[in-house]
C-alpha atoms as a PDB file:
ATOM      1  CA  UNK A   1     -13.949  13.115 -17.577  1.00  0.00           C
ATOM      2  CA  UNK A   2     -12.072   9.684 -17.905  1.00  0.00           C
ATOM      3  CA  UNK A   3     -11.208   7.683 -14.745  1.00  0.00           C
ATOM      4  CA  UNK A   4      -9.228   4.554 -14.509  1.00  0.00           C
ATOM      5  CA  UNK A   5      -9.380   2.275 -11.960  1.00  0.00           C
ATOM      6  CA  UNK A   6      -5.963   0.606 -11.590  1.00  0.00           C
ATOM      7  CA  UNK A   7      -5.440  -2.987  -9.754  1.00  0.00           C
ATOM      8  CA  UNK A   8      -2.049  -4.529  -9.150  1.00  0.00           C
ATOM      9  CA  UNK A   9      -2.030  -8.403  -8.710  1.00  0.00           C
ATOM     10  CA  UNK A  10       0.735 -11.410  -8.221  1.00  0.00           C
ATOM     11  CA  UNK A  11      -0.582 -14.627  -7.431  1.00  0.00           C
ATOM     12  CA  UNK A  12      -3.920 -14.241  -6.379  1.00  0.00           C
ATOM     13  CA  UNK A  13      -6.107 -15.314  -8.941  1.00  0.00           C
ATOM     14  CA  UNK A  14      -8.920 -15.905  -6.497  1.00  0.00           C
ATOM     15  CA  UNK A  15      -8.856 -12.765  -4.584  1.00  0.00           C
ATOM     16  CA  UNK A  16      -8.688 -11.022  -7.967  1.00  0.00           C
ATOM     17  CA  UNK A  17     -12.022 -12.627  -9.220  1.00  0.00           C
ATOM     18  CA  UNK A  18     -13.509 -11.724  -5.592  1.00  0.00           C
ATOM     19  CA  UNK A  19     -12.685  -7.773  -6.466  1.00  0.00           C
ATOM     20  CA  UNK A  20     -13.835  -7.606 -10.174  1.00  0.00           C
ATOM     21  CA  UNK A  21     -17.152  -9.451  -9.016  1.00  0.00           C
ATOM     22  CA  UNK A  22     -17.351  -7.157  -6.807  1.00  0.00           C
ATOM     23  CA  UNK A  23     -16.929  -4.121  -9.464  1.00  0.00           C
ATOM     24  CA  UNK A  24     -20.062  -5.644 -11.592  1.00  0.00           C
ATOM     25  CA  UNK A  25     -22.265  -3.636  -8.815  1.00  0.00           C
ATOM     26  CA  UNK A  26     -20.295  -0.207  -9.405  1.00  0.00           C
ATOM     27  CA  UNK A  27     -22.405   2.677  -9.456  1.00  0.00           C
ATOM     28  CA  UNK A  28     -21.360   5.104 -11.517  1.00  0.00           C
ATOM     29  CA  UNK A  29     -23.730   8.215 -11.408  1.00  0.00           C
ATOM     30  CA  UNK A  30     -23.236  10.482 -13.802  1.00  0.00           C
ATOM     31  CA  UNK A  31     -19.739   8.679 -15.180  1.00  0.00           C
ATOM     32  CA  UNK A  32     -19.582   8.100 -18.368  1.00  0.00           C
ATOM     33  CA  UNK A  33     -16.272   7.043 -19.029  1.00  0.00           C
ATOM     34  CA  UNK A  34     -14.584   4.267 -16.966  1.00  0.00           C
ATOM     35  CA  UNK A  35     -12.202   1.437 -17.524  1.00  0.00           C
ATOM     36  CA  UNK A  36     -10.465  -0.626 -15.081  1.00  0.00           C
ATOM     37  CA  UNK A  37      -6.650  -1.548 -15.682  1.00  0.00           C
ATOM     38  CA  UNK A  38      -5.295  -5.046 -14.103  1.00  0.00           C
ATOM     39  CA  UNK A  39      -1.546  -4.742 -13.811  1.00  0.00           C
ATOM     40  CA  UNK A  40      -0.391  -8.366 -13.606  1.00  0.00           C
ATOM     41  CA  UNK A  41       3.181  -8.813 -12.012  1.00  0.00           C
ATOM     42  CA  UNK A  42       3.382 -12.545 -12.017  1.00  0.00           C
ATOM     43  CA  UNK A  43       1.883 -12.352 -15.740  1.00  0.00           C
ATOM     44  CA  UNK A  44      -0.511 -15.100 -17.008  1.00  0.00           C
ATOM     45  CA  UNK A  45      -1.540 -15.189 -13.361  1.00  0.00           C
ATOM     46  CA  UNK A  46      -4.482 -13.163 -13.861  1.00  0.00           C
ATOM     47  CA  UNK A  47      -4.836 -13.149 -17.634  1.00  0.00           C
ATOM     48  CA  UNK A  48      -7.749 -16.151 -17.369  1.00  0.00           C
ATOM     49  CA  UNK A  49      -9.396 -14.472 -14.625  1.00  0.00           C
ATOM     50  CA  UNK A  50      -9.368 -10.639 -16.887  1.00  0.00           C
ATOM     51  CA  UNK A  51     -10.951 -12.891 -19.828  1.00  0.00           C
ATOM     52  CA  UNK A  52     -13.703 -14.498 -17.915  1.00  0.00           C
ATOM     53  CA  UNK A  53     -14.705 -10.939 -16.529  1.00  0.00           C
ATOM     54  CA  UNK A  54     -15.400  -9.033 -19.552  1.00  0.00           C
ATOM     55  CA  UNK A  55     -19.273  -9.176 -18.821  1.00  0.00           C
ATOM     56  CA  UNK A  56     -18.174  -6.097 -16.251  1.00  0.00           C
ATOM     57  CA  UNK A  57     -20.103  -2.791 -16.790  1.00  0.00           C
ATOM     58  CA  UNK A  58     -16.635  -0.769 -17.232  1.00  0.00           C
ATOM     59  CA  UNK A  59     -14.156  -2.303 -19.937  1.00  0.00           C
ATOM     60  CA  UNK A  60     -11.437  -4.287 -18.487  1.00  0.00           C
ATOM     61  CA  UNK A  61      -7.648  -3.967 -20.070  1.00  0.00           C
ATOM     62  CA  UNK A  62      -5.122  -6.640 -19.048  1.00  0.00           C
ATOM     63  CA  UNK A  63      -1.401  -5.626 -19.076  1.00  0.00           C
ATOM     64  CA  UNK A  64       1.396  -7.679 -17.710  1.00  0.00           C
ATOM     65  CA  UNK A  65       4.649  -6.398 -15.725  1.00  0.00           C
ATOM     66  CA  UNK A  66       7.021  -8.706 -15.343  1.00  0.00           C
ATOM     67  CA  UNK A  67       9.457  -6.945 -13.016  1.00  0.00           C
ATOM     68  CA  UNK A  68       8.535  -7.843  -9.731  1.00  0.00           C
ATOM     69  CA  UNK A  69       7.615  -5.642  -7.070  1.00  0.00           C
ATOM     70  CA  UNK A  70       4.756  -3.699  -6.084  1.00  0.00           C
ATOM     71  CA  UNK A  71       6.407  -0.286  -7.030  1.00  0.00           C
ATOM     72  CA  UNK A  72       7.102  -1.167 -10.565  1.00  0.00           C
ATOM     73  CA  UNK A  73       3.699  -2.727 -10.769  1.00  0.00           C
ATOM     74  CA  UNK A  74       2.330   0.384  -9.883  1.00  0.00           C
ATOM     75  CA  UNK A  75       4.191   2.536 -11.965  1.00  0.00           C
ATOM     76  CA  UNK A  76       2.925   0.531 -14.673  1.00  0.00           C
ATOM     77  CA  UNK A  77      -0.427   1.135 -14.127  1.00  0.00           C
ATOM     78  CA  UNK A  78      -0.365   4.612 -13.841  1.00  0.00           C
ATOM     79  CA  UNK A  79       1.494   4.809 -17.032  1.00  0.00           C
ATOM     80  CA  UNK A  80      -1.235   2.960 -18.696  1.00  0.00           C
ATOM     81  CA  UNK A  81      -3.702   5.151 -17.379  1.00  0.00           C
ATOM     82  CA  UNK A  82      -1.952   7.919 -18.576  1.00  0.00           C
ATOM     83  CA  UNK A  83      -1.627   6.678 -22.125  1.00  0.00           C
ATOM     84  CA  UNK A  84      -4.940   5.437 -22.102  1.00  0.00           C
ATOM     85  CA  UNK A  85      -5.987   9.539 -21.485  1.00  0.00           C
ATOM     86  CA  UNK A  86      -7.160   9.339 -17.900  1.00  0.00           C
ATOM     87  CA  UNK A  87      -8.171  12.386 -16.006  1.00  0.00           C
ATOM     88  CA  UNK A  88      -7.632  10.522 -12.966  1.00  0.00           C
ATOM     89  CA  UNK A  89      -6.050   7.149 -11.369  1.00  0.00           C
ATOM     90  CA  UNK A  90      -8.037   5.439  -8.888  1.00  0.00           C
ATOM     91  CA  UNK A  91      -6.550   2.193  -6.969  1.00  0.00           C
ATOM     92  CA  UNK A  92      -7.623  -0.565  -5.400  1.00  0.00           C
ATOM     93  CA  UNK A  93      -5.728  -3.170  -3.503  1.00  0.00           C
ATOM     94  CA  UNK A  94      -6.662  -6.625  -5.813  1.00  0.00           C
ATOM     95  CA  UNK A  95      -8.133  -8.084  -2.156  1.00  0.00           C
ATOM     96  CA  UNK A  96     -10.166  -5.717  -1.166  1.00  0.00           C
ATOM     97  CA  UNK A  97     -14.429  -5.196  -2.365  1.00  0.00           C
ATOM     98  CA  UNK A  98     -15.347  -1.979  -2.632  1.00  0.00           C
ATOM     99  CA  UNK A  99     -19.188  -0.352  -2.038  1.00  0.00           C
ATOM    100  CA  UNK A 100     -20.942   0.242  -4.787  1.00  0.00           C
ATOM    101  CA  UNK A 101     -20.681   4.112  -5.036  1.00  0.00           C
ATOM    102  CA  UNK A 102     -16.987   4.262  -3.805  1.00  0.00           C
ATOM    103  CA  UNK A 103     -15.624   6.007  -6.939  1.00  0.00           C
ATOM    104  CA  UNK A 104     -18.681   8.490  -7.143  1.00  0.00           C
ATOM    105  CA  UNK A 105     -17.895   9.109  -4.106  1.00  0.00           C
ATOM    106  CA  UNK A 106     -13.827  10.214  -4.218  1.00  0.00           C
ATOM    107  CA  UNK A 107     -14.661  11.770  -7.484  1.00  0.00           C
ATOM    108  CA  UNK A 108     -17.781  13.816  -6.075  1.00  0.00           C
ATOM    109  CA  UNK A 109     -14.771  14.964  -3.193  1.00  0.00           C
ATOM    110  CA  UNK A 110     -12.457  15.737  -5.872  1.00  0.00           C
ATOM    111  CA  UNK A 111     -15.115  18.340  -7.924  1.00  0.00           C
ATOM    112  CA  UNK A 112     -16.152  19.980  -5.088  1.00  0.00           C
ATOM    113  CA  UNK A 113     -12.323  20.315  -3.423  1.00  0.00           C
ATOM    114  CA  UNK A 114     -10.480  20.045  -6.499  1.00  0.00           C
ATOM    115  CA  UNK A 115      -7.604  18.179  -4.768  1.00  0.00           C
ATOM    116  CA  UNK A 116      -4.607  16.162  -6.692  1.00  0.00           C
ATOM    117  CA  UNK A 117      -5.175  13.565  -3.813  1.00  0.00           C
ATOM    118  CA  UNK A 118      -8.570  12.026  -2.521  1.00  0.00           C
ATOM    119  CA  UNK A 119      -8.089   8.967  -0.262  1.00  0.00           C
ATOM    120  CA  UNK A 120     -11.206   7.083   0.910  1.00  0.00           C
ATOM    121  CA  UNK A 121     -11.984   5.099   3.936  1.00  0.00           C
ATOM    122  CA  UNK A 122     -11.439   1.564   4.227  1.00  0.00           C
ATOM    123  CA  UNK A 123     -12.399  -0.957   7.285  1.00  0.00           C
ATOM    124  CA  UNK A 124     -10.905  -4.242   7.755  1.00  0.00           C
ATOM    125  CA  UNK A 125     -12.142  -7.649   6.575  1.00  0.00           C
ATOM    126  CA  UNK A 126     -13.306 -10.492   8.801  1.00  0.00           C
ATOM    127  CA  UNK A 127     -10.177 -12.158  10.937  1.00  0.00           C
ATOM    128  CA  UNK A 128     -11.682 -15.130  11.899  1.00  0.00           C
ATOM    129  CA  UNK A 129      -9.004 -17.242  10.356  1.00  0.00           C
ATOM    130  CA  UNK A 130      -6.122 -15.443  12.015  1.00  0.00           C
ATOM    131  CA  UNK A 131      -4.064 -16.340  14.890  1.00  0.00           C
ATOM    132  CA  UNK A 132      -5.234 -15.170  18.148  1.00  0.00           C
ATOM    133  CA  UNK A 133      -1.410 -13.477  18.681  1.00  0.00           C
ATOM    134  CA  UNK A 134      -2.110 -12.261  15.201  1.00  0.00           C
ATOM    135  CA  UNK A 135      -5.584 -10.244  15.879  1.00  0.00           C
ATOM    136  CA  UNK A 136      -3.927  -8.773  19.212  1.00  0.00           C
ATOM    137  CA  UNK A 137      -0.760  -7.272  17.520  1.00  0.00           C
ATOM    138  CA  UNK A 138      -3.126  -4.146  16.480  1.00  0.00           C
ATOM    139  CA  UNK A 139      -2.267  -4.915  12.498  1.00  0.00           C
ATOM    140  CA  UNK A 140      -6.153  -5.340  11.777  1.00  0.00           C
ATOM    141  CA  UNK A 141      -7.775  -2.833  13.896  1.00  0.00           C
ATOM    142  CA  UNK A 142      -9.538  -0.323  12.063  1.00  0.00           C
ATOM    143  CA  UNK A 143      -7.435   2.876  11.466  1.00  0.00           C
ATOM    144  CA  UNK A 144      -9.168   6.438  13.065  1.00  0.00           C
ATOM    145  CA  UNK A 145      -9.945   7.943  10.008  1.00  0.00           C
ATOM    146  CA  UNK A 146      -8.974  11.516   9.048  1.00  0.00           C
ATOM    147  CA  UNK A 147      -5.801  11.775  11.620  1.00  0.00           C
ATOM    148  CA  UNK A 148      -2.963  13.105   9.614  1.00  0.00           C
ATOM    149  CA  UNK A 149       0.774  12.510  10.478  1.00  0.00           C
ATOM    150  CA  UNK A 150       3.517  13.795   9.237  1.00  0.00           C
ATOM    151  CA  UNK A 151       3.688  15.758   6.533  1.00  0.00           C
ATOM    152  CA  UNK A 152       0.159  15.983   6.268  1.00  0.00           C
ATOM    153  CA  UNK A 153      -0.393  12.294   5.506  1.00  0.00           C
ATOM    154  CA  UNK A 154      -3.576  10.694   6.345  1.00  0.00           C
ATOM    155  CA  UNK A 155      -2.213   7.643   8.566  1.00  0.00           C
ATOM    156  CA  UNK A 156      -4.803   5.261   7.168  1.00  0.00           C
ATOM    157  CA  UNK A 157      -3.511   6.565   3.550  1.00  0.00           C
ATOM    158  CA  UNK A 158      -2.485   3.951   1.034  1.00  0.00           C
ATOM    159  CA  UNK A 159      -3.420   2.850  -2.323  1.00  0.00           C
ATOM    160  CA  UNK A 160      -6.408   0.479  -1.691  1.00  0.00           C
ATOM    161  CA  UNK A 161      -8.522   3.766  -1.998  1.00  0.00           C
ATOM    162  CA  UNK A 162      -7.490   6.847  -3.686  1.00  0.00           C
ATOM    163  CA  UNK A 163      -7.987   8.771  -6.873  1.00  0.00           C
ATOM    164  CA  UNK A 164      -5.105  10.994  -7.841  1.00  0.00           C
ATOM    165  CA  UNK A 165      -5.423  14.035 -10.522  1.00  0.00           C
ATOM    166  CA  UNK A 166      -3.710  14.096 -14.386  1.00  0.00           C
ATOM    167  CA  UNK A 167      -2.916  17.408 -13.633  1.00  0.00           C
ATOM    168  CA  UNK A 168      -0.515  16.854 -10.752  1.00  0.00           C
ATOM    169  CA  UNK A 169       1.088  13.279 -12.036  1.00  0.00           C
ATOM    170  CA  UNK A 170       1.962  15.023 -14.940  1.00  0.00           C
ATOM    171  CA  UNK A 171       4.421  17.031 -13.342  1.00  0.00           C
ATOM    172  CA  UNK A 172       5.459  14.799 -10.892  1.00  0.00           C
ATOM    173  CA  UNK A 173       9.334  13.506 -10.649  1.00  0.00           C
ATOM    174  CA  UNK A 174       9.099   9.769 -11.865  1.00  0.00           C
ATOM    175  CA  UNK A 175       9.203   7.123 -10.653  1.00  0.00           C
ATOM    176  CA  UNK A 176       5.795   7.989  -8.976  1.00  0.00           C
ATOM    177  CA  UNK A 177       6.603   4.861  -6.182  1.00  0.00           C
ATOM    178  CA  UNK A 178      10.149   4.117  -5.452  1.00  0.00           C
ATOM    179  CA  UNK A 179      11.767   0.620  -6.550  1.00  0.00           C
ATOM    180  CA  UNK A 180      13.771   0.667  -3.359  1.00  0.00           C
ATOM    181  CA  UNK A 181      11.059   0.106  -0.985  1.00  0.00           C
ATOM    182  CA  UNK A 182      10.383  -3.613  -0.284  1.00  0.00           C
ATOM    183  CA  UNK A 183       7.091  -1.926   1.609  1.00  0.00           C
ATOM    184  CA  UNK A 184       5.945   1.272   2.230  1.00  0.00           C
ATOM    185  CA  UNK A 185       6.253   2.667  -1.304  1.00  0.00           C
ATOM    186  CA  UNK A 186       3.081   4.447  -1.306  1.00  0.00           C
ATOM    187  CA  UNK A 187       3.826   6.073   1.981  1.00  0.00           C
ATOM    188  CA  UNK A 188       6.823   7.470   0.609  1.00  0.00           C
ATOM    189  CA  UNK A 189       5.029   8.302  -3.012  1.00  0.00           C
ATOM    190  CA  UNK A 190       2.507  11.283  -0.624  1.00  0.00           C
ATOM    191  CA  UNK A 191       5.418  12.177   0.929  1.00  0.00           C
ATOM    192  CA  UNK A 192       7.226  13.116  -1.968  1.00  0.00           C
ATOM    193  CA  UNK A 193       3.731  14.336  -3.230  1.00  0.00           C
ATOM    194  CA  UNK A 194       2.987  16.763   0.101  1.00  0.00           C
ATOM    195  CA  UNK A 195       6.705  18.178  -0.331  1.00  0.00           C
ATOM    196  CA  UNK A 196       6.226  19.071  -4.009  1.00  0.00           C
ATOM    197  CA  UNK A 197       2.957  21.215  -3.198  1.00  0.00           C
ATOM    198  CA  UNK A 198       0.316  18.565  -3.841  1.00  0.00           C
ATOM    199  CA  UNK A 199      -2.940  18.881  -2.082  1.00  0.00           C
ATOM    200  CA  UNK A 200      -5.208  16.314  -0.532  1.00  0.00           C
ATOM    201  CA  UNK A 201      -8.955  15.948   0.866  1.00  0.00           C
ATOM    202  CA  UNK A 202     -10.899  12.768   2.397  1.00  0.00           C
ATOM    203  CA  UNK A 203     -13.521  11.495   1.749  1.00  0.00           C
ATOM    204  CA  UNK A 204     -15.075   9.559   4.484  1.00  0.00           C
ATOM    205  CA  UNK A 205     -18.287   7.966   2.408  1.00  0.00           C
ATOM    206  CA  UNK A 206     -15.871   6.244  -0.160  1.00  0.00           C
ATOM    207  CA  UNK A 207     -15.369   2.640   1.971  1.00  0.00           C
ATOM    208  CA  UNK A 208     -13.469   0.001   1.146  1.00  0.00           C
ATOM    209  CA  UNK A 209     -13.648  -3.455   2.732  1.00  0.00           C
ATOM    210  CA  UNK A 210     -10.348  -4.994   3.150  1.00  0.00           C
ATOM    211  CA  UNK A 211      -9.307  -8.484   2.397  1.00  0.00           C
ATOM    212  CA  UNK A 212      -6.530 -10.348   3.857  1.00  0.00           C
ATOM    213  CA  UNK A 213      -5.971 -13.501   1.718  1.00  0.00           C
ATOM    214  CA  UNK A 214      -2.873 -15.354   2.348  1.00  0.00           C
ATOM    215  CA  UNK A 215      -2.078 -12.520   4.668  1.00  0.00           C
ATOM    216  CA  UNK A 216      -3.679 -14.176   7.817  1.00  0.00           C
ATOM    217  CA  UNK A 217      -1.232 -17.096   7.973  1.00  0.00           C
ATOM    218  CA  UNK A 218       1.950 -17.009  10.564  1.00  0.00           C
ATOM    219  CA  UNK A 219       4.529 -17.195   7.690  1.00  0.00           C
ATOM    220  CA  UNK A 220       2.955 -14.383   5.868  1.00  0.00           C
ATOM    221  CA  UNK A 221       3.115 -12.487   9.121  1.00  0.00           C
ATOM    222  CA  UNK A 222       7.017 -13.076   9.883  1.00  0.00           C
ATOM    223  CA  UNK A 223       7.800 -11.960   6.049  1.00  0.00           C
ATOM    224  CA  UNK A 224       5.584  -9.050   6.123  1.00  0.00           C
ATOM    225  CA  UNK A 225       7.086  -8.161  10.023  1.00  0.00           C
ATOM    226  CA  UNK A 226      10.333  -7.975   8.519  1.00  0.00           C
ATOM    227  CA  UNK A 227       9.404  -6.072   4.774  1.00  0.00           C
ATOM    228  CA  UNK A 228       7.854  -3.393   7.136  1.00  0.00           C
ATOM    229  CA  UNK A 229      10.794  -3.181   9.586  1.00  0.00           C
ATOM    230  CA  UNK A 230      12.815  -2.953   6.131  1.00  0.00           C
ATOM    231  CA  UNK A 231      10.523  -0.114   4.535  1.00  0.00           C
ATOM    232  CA  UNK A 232      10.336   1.556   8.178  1.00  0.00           C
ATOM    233  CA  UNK A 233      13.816   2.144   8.375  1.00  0.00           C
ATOM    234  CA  UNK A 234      14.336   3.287   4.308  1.00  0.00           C
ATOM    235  CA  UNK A 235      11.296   5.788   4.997  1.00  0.00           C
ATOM    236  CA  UNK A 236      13.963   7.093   8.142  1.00  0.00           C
ATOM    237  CA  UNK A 237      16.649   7.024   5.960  1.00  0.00           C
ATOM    238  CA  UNK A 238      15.223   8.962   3.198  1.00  0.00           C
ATOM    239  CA  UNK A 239      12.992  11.494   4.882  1.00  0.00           C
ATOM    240  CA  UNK A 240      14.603  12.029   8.116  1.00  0.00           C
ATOM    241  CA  UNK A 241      17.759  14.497   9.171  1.00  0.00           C
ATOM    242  CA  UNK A 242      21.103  12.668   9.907  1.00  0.00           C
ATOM    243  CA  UNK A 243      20.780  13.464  13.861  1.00  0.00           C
ATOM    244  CA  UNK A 244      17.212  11.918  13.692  1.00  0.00           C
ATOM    245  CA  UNK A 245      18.342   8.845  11.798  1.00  0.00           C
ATOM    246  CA  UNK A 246      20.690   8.193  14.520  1.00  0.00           C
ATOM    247  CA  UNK A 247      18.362   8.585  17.090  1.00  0.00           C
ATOM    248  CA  UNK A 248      16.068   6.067  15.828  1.00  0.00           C
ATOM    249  CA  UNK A 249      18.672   3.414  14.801  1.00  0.00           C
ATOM    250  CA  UNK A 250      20.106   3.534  18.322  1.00  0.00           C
ATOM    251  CA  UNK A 251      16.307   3.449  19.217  1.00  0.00           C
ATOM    252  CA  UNK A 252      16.083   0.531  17.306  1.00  0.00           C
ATOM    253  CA  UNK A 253      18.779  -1.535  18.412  1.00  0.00           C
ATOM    254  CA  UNK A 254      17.923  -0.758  22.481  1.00  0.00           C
ATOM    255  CA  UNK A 255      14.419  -2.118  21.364  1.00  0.00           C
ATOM    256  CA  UNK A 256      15.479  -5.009  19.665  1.00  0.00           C
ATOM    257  CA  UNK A 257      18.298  -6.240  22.489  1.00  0.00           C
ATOM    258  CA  UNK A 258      15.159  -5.908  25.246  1.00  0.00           C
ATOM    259  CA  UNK A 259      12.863  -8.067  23.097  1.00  0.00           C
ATOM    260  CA  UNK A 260      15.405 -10.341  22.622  1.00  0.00           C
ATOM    261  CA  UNK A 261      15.885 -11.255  26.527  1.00  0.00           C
ATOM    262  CA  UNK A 262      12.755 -10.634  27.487  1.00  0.00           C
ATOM    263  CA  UNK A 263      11.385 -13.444  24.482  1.00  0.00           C
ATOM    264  CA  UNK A 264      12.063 -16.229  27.462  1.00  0.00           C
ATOM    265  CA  UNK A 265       9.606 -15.004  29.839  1.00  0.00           C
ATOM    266  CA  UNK A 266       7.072 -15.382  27.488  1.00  0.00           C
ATOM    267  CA  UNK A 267       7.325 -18.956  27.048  1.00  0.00           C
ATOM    268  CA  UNK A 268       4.139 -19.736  29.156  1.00  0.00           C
ATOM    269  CA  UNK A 269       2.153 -17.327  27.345  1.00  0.00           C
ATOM    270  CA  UNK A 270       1.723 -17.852  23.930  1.00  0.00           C
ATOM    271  CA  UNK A 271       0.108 -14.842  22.160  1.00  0.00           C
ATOM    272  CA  UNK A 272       2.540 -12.612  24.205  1.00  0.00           C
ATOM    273  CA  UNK A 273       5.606 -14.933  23.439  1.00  0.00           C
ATOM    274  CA  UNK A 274       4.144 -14.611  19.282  1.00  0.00           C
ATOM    275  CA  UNK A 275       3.430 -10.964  19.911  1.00  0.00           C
ATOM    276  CA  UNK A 276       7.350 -10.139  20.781  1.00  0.00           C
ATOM    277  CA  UNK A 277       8.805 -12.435  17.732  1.00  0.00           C
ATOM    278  CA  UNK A 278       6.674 -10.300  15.406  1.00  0.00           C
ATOM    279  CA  UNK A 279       8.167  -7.672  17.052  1.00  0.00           C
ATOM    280  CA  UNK A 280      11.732  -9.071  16.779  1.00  0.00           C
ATOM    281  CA  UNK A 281      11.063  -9.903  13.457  1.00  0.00           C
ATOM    282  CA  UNK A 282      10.237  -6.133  12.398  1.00  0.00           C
ATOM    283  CA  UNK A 283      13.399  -5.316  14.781  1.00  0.00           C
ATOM    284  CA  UNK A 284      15.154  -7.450  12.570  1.00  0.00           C
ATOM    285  CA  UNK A 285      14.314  -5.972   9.327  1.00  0.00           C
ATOM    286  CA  UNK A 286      14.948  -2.352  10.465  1.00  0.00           C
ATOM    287  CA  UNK A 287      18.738  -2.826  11.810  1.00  0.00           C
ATOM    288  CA  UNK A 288      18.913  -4.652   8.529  1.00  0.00           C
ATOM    289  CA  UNK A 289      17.919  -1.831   6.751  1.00  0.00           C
ATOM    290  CA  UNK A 290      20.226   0.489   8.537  1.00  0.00           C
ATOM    291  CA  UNK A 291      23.163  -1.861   8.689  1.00  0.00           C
ATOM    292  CA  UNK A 292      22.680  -2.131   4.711  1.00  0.00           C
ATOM    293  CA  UNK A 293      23.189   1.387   4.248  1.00  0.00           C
ATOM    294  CA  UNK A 294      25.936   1.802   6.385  1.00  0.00           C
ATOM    295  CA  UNK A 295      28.044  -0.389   4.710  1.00  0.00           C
ATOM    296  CA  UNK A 296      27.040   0.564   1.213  1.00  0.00           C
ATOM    297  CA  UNK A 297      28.045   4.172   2.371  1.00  0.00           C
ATOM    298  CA  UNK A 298      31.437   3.394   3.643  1.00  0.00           C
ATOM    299  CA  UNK A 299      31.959   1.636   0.402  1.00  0.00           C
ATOM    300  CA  UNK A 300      31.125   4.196  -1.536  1.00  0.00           C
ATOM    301  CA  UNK A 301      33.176   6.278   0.451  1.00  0.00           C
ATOM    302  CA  UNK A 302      36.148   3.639  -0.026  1.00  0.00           C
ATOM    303  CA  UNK A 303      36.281   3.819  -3.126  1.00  0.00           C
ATOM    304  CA  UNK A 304      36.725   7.469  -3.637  1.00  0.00           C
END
């Protein structure tokens, strides 16, 4: 059995270094045959920090994507791993420091369930640093672990922690994560996976512990409030019927408009006053989304 444990990085040579240090304390149990891919997609980024970590247990390949964005990254990587023979893709968020036995542990699930997907449990990361506003939003509470959403998702499900099967990315329509999605590509990667028959088990005693790295900081938080509002709404917009997608961008604009004149009655209270422009922000990014499309479609329709 051959696992490869893929890591997608742009800009964050520091964080990076943090995780592979972290990986020199993997146990492996009865693995025998482990590698660990870095997918650079601002390449020579990372490329010093891959050299000065070949003393890890597991070899270490560095291969650079220079199309930017996380889904092409991604893709990348698993098409490495494939070529490289892997049994199974692992990933790991290049912030995060996993335990020790975290991939004995999603591989020890995947024997006994033999599942295509096995996510893991993750916890978040100190958030001293952060904003008051910023820790009160809910964005760094721990997630319950094991509630599923729709379509059989895990909610806490992403790709800081899961090991996905040969057998089933084999036959999977490519690309695995969608170009498209500015955020929210691996949400919409199980999705596509749950439709097309995959199945999935959890594996609670595979932890992560999350990092945040440049993530804590109020600009961050405004770009990533809008990239979610934009993946939010192409999520709807893909995987929703036309009466529902109407629905929710009505939804969204009502929403949006009351934030908007309620903002000044905040003014005295700070976190609550930050609270509601991260909220307009994400507003923003989802009627962006939708207006977007609609446009594109008349276009399209136009032109015909």
């Amino acid at each position: 059995m051959k696992v490869d444990i893929c890591v997608c990085t742009c800009n964050r040579p520091e964080s990076l270094a943090g995780l592979l240090a972290a990986v020199r304390n993997i146990d492996l149990g009865s693995l025998e045959c482990v590698e660990i891919i870095v997918v650079d997609n601002a390449p020579d980024s990372a490329e010093k920090v891959c050299r000065e970590a070949q003393d890890l247990p597991i070899d270490l390949h560095y291969v650079p994507e220079p199309r930017r964005g996380r889904a092409f990254a991604r893709n990348t990587a698993i098409a490495e791993a494939l070529n490289r023979g892997a049994d199974y893709v692992a990933f790991l968020d290049d912030d995060d420091t996993p335990e020790p036995d975290w991939l004995r542990r999603l591989v020890d699930k995947q024997q006994s369930s033999d599942a295509d997907f096995v996510f893991g449990a993750w916890r978040q990361g100190r958030t001293d640093n952060a904003p008051s506003w910023l820790r009160k939003t809910g964005a760094f509470e721990n997630p319950e672990f094991g509630a599923l959403g729709k379509y059989g998702i895990p909610r806490h499900a992403g790709t800081c922690n899961v090991l996905i099967g040969r057998r089933f990315l084999t036959t999977f329509a490519k690309p695995y994560f969608d170009p498209a999605f500015l955020t929210g590509e691996d949400k919409d990667f199980f999705i596509r996976a749950s439709l097309a028959g995959a199945t999935m088990a959890l594996s609670e005693d595979s932890m992560i512990n999350r990092g945040h790295g440049d993530r804590l900081s109020s600009r961050e938080a405004w770009r990533r409030g809008f990239d979610n509002g934009c993946g939010r709404a192409a999520m709807i917009l893909k995987h929703s019927p036309p009466a529902e997608v109407r629905r929710k961008r009505w939804n969204a604009a009502i929403k949006f408009a009351s934030r908007l004149l309620l903002a000044p009655l905040y003014l005295l209270h700070r976190d609550k006053f930050m609270r509601n422009v991260y909220s307009i922000v994400r507003g923003a990014g989802l009627l962006y989304t939708f207006a977007s499309t609609r446009q594109t479609r008349r276009a399209d329709a136009g032109s015909q």
